[in-house]
Protein backbone atom coordinates (compact mmCIF):
# COMPACT_ATOMS: atom_id res chain seq x y z
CA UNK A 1 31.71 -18.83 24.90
CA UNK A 2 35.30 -17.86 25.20
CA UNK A 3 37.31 -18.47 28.89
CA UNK A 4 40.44 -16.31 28.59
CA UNK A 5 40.32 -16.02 24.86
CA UNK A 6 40.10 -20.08 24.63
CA UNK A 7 36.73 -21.22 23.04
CA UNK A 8 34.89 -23.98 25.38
CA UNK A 9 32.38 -25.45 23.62
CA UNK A 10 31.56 -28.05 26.51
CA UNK A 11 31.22 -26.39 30.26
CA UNK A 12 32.04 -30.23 31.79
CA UNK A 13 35.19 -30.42 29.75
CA UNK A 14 36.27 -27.29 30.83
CA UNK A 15 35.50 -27.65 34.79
CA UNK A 16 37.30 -31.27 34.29
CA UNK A 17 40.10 -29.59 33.44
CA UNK A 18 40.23 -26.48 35.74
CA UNK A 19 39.24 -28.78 39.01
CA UNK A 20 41.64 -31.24 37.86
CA UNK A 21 45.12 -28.10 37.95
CA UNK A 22 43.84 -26.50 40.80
CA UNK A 23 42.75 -29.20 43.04
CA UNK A 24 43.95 -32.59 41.85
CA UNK A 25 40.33 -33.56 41.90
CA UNK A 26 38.70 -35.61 38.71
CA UNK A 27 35.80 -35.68 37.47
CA UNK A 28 34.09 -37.63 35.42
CA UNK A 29 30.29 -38.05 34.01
CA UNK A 30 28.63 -40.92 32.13
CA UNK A 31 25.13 -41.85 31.96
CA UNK A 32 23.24 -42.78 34.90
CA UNK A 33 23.36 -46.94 34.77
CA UNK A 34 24.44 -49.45 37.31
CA UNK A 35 26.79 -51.41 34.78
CA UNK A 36 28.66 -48.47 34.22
CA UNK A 37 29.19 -47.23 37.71
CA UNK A 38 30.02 -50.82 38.91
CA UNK A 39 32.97 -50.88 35.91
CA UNK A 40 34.01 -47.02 37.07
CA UNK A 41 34.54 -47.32 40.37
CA UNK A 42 36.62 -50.95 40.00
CA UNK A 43 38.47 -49.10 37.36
CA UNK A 44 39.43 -46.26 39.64
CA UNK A 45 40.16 -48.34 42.77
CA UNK A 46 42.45 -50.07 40.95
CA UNK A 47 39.89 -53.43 40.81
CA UNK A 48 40.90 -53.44 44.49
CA UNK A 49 37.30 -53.57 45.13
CA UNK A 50 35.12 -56.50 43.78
CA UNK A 51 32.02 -56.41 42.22
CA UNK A 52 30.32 -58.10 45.62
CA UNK A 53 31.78 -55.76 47.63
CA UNK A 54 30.72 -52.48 45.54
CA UNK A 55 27.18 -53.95 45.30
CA UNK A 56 26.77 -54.65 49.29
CA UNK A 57 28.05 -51.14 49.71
CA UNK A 58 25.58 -48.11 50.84
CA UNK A 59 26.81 -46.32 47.64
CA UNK A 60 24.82 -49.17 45.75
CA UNK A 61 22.01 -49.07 47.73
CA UNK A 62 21.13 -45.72 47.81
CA UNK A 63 21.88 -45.26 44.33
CA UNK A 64 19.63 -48.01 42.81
CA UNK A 65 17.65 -49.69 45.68
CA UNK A 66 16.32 -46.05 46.45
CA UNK A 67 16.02 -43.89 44.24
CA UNK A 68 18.68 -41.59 44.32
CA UNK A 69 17.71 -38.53 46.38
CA UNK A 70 17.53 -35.13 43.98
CA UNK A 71 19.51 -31.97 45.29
CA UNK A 72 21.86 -34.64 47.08
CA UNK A 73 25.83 -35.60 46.37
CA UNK A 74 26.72 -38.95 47.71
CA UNK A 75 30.06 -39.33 49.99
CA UNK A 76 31.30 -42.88 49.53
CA UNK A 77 34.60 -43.27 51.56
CA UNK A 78 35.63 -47.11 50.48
CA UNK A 79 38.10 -48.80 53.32
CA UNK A 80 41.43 -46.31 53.36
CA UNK A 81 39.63 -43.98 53.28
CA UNK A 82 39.27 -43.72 49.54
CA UNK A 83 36.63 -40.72 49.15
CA UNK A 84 34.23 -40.50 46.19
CA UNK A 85 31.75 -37.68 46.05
CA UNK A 86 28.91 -38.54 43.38
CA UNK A 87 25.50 -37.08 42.23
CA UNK A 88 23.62 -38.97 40.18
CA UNK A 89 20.23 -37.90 38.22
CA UNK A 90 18.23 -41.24 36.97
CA UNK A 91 15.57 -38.70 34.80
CA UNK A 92 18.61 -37.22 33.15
CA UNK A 93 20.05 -40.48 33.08
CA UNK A 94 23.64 -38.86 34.52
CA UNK A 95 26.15 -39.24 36.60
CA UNK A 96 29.27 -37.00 37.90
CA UNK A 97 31.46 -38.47 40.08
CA UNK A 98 34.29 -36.47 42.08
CA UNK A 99 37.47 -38.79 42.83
CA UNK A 100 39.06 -40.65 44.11
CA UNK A 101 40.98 -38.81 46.80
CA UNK A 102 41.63 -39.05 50.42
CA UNK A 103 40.57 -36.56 52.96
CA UNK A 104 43.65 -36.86 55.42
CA UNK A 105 47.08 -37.38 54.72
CA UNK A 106 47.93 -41.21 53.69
CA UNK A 107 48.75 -43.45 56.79
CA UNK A 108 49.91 -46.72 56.00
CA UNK A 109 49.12 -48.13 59.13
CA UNK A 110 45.84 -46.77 59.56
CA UNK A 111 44.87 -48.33 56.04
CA UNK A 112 46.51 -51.85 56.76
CA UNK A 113 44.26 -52.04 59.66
CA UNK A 114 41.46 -50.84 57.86
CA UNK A 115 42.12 -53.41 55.31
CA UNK A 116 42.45 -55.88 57.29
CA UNK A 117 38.92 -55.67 58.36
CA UNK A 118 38.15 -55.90 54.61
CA UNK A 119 40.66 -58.66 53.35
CA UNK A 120 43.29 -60.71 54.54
CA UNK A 121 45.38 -60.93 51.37
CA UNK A 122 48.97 -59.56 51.43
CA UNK A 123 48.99 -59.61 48.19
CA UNK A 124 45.97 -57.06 47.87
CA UNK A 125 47.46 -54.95 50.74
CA UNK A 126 50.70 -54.37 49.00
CA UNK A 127 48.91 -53.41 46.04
CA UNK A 128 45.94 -50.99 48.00
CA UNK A 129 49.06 -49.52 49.58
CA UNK A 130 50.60 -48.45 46.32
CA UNK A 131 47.33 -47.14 44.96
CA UNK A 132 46.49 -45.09 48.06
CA UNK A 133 49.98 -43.47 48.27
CA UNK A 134 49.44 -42.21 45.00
CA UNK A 135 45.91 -40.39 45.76
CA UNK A 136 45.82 -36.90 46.02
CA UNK A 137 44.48 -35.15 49.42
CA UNK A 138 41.46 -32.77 49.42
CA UNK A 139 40.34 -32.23 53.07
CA UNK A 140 36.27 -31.99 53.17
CA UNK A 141 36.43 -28.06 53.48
CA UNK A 142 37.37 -28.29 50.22
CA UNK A 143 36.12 -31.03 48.79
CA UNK A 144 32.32 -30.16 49.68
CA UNK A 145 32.15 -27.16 48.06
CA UNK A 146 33.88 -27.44 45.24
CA UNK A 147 31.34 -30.76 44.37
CA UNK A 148 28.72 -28.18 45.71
CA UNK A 149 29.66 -25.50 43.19
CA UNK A 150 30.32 -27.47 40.24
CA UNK A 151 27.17 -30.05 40.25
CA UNK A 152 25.35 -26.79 40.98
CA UNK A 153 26.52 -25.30 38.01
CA UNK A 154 26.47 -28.05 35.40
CA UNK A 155 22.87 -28.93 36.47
CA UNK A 156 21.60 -24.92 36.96
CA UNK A 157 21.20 -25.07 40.32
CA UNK A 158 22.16 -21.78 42.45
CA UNK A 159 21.51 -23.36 46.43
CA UNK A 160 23.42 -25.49 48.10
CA UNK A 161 23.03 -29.93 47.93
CA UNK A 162 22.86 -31.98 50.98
CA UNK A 163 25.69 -33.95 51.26
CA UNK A 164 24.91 -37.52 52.24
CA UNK A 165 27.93 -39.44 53.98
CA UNK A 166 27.20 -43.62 53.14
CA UNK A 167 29.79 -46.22 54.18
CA UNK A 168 31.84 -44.35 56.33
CA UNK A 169 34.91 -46.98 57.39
C-alpha cells in the first residue's frame, strides 16, 4: 500500500521508521529465542550488562521460565533506569522490543548510586554514564501507548495489552 505516495511493502519497517522521527524510540523485532535476546539487549546496553546479570533478571524469567503472558508488553527498567518495553510471542516465534530509553530526564547522580548497588567498577561507571547521557527520554505517558498502539497493530489486535512492570530499580 502506498503512505503519502511512498510504497511500504513491510508495515514493521515503516512504523520503525515513523516511531523512530517522531519519538526517538527504536524498535526492533527478531524471532522469539533466548540466544538472541540475551545478544540484543548486551548489544544495546552497551555490554554494560553481563550475560549473568540479564539471565537473573525478571525480564528472563518471565520471558522463558514462564511462558510469556499473551496480550502482555514487558517493562524492563535495567539499573539507570534504562527502560525496555518488549512483547514477545513464543507460537509466532517473535519478538518486538521498544528501546532503550529513559523515562525521566538523565541524573548522573541518581544513576551512580544506582550503579553502585549493581557494580563497583569505575571503570564501568564512566562508561554507563556516557551511554545513559546519550539515551533519549520518553516519559511512560508516552511510551505506553505508543508500544500499546504499535504491537496492537503489527499483531491485529484492536484492545489495549497489560503492561507488566519486572525489575523495577
Amino acid at each position: 500500500h502506498s503512505v503519502g505516495g511512498v510504497f511500504v511493502t513491510d508495515t514493521f519497517l515503516f512504523l520503525q521508521k515513523l516511531l523512530k522521527q517522531t519519538t526517538s524510540i527504536s524498535l526492533s523485532r527478531f524471532p522469539y529465542n533466548k540466544a538472541l535476546l540475551l545478544d540484543f539487549l548486551r548489544q544495546q546496553t552497551a555490554c554494560i550488562f553481563d550475560r549473568i546479570y540479564l539471565e537473573s533478571s525478571g525480564l528472563w524469567h518471565h520471558l522463558f521460565r514462564m511462558p510469556a503472558q499473551p496480550d502482555t508488553i514487558y517493562e524492563w527498567v535495567a539499573p539507570g533506569g534504562i527502560t525496555f518495553l518488549l512483547y514477545a510471542d513464543p507460537s509466532a516465534d517473535i519478538c518486538y522490543v521498544f528501546g532503550p530509553v529513559l523515562r525521566k530526564p538523565f541524573s548522573g547522580e541518581d544513576t551512580l548510586h544506582q550503579l553502585s548497588q549493581f557494580s563497583r567498577d569505575s571503570r564501568l561507571q564512566a562508561e554507563f554514564l556516557e551511554f545513559c547521557q546519550g539515551l533519549p527520554v520518553v516519559e511512560s505517558r508516552v511510551l505506553y501507548p505508543t508500544a500499546d498502539l504499535v504491537v496492537g497493530h503489527l499483531i491485529g489486535r484492536n484492545r489495549p495489552m497489560r503492561i507488566l512492570q519486572v525489575d523495577l530499580p
